[in-house]
Structures are given as C-alpha cells and as structure tokens.
N, C-alpha and C. Protein backbone atom coordinates (compact mmCIF):
# COMPACT_ATOMS: atom_id res chain seq x y z
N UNK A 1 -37.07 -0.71 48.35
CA UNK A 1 -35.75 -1.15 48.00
C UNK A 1 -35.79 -2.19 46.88
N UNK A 2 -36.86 -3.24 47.11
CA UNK A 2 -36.60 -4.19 46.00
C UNK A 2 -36.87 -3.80 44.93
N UNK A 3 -38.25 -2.15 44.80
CA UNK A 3 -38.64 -1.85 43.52
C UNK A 3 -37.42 -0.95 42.89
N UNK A 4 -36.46 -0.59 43.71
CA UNK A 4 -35.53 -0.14 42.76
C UNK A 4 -34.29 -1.19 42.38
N UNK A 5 -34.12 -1.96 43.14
CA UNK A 5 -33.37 -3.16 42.68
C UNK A 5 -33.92 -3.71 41.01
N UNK A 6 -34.94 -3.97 41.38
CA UNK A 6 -36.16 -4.44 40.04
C UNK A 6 -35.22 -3.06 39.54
N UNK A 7 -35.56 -1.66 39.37
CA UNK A 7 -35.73 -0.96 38.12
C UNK A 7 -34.15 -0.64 37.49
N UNK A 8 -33.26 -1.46 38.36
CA UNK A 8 -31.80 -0.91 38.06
C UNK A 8 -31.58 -2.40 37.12
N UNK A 9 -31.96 -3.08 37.71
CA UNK A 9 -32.05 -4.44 37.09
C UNK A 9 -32.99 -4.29 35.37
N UNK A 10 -34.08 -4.20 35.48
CA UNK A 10 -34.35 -3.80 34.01
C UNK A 10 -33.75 -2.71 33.34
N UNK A 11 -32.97 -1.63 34.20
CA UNK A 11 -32.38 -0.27 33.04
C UNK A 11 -31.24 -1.46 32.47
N UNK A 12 -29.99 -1.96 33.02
CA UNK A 12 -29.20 -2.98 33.01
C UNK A 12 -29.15 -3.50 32.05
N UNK A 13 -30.32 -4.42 31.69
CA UNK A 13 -30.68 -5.44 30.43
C UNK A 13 -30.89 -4.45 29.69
N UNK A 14 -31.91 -3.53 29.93
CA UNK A 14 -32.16 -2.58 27.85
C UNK A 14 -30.32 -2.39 27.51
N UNK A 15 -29.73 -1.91 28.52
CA UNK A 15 -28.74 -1.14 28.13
C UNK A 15 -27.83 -2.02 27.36
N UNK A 16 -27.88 -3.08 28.03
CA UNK A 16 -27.35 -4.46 27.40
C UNK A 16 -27.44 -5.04 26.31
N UNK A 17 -29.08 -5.17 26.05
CA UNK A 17 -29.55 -5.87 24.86
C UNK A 17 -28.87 -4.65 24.09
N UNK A 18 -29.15 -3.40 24.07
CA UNK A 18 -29.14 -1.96 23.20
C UNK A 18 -27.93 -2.12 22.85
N UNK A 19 -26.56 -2.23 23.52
CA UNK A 19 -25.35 -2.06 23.13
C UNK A 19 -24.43 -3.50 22.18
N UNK A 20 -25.22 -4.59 22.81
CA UNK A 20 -25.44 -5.58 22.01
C UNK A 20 -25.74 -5.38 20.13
N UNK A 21 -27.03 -5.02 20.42
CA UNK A 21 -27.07 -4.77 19.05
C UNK A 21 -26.45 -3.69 18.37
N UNK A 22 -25.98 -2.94 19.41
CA UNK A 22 -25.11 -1.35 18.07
C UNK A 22 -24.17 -2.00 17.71
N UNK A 23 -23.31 -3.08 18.70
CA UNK A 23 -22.13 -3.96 18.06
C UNK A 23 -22.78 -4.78 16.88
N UNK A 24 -23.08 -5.41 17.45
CA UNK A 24 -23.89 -6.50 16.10
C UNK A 24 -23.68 -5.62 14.71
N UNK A 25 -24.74 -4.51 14.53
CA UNK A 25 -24.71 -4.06 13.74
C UNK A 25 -23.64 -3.26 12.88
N UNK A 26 -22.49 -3.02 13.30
CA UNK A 26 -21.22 -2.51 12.96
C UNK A 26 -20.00 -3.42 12.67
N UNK A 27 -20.30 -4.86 13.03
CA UNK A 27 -19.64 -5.64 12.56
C UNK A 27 -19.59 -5.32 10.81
N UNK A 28 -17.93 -5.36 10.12
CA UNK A 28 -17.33 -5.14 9.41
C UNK A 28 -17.98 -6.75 8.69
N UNK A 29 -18.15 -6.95 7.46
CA UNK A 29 -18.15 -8.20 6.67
C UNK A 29 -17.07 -8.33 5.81
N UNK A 30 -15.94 -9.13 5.33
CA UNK A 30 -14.92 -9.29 5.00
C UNK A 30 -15.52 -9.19 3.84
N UNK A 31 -14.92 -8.56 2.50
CA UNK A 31 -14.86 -8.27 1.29
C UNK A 31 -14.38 -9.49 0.17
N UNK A 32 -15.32 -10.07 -0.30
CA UNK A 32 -15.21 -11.01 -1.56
C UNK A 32 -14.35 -11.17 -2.48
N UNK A 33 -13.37 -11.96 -2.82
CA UNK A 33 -12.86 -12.40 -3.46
C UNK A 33 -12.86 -11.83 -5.03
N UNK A 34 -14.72 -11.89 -5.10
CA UNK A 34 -15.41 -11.16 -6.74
C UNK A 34 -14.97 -9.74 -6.41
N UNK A 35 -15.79 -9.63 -5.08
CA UNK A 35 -15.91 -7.80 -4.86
C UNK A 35 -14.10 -7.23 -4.86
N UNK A 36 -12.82 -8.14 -4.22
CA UNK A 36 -11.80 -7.94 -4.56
C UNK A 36 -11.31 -7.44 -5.85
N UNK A 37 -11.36 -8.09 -6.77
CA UNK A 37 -10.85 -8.59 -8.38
C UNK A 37 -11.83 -7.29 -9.08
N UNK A 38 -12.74 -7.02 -8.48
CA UNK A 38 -13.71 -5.95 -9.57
C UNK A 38 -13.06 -4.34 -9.08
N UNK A 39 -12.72 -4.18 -7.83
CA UNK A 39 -12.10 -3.21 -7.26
C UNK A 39 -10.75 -3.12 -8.00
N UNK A 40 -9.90 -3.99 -7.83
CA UNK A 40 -8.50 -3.79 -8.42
C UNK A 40 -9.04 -3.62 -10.06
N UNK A 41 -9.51 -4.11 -10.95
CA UNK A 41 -9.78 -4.06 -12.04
C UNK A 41 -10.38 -2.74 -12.25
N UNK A 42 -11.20 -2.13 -11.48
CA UNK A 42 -11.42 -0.57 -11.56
C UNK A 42 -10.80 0.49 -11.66
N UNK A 43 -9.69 -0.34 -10.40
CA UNK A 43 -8.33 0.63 -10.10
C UNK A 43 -7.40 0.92 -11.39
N UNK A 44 -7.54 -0.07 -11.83
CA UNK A 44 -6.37 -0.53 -12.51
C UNK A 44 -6.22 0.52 -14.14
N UNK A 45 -7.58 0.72 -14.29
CA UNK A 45 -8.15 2.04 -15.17
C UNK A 45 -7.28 3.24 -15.10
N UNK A 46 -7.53 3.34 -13.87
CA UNK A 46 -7.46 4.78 -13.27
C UNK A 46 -5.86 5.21 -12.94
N UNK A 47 -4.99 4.36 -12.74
CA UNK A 47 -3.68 4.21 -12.64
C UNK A 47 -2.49 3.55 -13.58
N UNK A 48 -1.19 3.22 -13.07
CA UNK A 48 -0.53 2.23 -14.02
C UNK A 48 -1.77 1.14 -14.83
N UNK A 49 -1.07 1.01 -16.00
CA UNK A 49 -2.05 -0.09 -16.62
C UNK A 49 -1.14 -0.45 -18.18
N UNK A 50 -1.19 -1.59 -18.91
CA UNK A 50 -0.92 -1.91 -19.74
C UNK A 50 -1.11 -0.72 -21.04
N UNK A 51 -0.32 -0.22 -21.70
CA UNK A 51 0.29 0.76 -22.75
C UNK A 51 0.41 0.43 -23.87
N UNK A 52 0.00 0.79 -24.77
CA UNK A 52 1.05 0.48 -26.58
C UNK A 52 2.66 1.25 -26.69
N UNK A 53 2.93 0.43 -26.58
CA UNK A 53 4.91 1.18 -26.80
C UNK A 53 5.42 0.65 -27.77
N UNK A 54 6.59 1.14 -28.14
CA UNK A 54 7.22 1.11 -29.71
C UNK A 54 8.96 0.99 -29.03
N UNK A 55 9.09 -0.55 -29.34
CA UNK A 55 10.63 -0.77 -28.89
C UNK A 55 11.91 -0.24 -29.99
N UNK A 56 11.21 0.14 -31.30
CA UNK A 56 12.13 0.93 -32.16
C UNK A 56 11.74 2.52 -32.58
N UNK A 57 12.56 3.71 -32.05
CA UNK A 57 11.81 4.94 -31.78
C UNK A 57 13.15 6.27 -33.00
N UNK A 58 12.71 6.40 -33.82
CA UNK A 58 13.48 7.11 -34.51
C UNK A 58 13.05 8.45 -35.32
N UNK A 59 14.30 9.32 -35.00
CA UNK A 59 13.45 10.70 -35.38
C UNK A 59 14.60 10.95 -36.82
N UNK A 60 14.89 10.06 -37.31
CA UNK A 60 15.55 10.50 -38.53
C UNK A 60 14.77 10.36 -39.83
N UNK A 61 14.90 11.36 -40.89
CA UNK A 61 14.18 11.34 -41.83
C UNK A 61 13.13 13.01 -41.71
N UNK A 62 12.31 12.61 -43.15
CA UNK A 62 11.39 13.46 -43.30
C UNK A 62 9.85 13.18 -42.68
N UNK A 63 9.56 14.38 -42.30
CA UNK A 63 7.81 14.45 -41.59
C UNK A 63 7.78 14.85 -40.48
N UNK A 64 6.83 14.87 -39.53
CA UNK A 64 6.57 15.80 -38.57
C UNK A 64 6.70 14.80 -37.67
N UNK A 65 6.79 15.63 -36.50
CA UNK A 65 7.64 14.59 -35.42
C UNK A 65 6.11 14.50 -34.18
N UNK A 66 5.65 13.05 -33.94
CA UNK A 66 4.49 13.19 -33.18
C UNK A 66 5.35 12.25 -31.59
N UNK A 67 4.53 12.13 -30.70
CA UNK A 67 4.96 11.57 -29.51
C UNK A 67 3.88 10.21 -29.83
N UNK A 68 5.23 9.65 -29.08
CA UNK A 68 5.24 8.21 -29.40
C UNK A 68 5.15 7.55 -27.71
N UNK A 69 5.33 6.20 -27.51
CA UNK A 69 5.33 5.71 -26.06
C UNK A 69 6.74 4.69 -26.55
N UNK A 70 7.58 4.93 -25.69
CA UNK A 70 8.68 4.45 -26.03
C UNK A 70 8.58 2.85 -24.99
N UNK A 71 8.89 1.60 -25.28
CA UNK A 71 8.95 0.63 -24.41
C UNK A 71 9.88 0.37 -22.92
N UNK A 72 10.89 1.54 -23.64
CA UNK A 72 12.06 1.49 -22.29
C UNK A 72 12.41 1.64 -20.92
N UNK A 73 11.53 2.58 -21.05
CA UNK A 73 10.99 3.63 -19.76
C UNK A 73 9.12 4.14 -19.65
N UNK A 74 8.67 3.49 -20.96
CA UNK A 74 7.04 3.83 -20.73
C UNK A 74 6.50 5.30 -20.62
N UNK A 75 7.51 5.76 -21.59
CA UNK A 75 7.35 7.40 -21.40
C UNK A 75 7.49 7.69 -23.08
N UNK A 76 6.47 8.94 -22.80
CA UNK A 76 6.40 9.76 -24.68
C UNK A 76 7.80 10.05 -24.65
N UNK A 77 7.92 9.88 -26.01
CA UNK A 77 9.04 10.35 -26.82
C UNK A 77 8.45 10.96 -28.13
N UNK A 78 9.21 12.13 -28.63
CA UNK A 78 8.96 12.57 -30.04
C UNK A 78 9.98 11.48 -31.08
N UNK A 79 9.20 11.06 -31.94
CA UNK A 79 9.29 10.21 -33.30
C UNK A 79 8.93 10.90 -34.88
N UNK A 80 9.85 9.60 -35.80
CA UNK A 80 9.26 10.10 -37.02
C UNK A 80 8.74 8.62 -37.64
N UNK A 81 9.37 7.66 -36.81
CA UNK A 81 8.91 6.47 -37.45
C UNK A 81 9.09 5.68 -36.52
N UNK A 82 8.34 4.44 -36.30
CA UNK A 82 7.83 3.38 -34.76
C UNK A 82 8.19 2.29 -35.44
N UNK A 83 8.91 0.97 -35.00
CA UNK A 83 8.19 -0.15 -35.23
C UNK A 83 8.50 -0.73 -33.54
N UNK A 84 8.14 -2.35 -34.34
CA UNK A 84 8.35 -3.73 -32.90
C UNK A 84 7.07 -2.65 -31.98
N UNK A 85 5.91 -3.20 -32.56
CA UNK A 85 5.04 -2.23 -30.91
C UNK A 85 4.95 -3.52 -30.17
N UNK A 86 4.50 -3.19 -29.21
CA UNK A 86 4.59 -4.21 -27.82
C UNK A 86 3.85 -3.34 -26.32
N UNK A 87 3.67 -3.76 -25.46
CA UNK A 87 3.20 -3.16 -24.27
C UNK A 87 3.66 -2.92 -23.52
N UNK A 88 3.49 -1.61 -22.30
CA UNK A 88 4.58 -1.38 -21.47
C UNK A 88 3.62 -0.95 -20.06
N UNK A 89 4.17 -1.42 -18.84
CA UNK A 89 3.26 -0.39 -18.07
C UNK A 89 3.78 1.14 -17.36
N UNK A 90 2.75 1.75 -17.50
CA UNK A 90 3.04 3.07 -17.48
C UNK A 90 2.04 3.97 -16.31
N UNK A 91 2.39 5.29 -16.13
CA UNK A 91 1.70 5.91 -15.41
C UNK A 91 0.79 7.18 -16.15
C-alpha cells in the first residue's frame, strides 16, 4: 500500500512539474513598443498611406488626357493640366 501511495505520489509531481512547464512555456510576451511602430510602418505600405494629389484638376485645352490623383476624394481622375500638388490619403 505505501509502495503505491509512493508511486501515485511521484506520477503526481512529474505531471505537475510537466504541466508547469508547458504553461511556462506558452506564456504570450507583450509586443514592444519598437516591434509596435515597425509593424504599423510595414502596414502602412501595404494599405492607406500618404499620396501625391493635385488640388487643381482640369481637362480643358489641348493634349492627351492622363489620370491624375485628385486631392478631394484621393481618387484618379482624367486631366490635361495639374497644379497646387499636395498629399492625400488614399487606398
């Protein structure tokens, strides 16, 4: 009787220490401030992001009409002549 007391008693502890450490080891580490700012800055590529736009957009006159980024709405427009450029964010 006591040698199985003893062996339920040591299965007990491995199982213990064992599950102990699978937690331990799966603990999440909160994400850096740097590691923050380099993520969004990655993102930031890949999505909306700062644009060249043209707050004056006019298709009158002679020449071929190219697409332009209009400041208003951050969307192409066909043009014949741009000025006032400036930045817009866009998708």
């Amino acid at each position: 009787m006591k040698r199985r007391l003893f062996a339920v008693l040591i299965v007990a502890v491995v199982v213990t220490f064992a599950g102990y450490n699978i937690y331990q080891s799966q603990e999440i580490e909160p994400i850096s401030k740097l590691m923050l700012a380099n993520v969004e800055a990655i993102a930031q590529g890949e999505s909306a992001g700062s644009r060249e736009c043209w707050q004056t957009i006019s298709t009158n006159g002679n020449g071929r009409l190219e697409d332009k980024r209009y400041c208003g709405n951050c969307t192409m427009v066909p043009a014949r002549s741009v000025s006032q450029g400036s930045h817009c964010w866009g998708y």
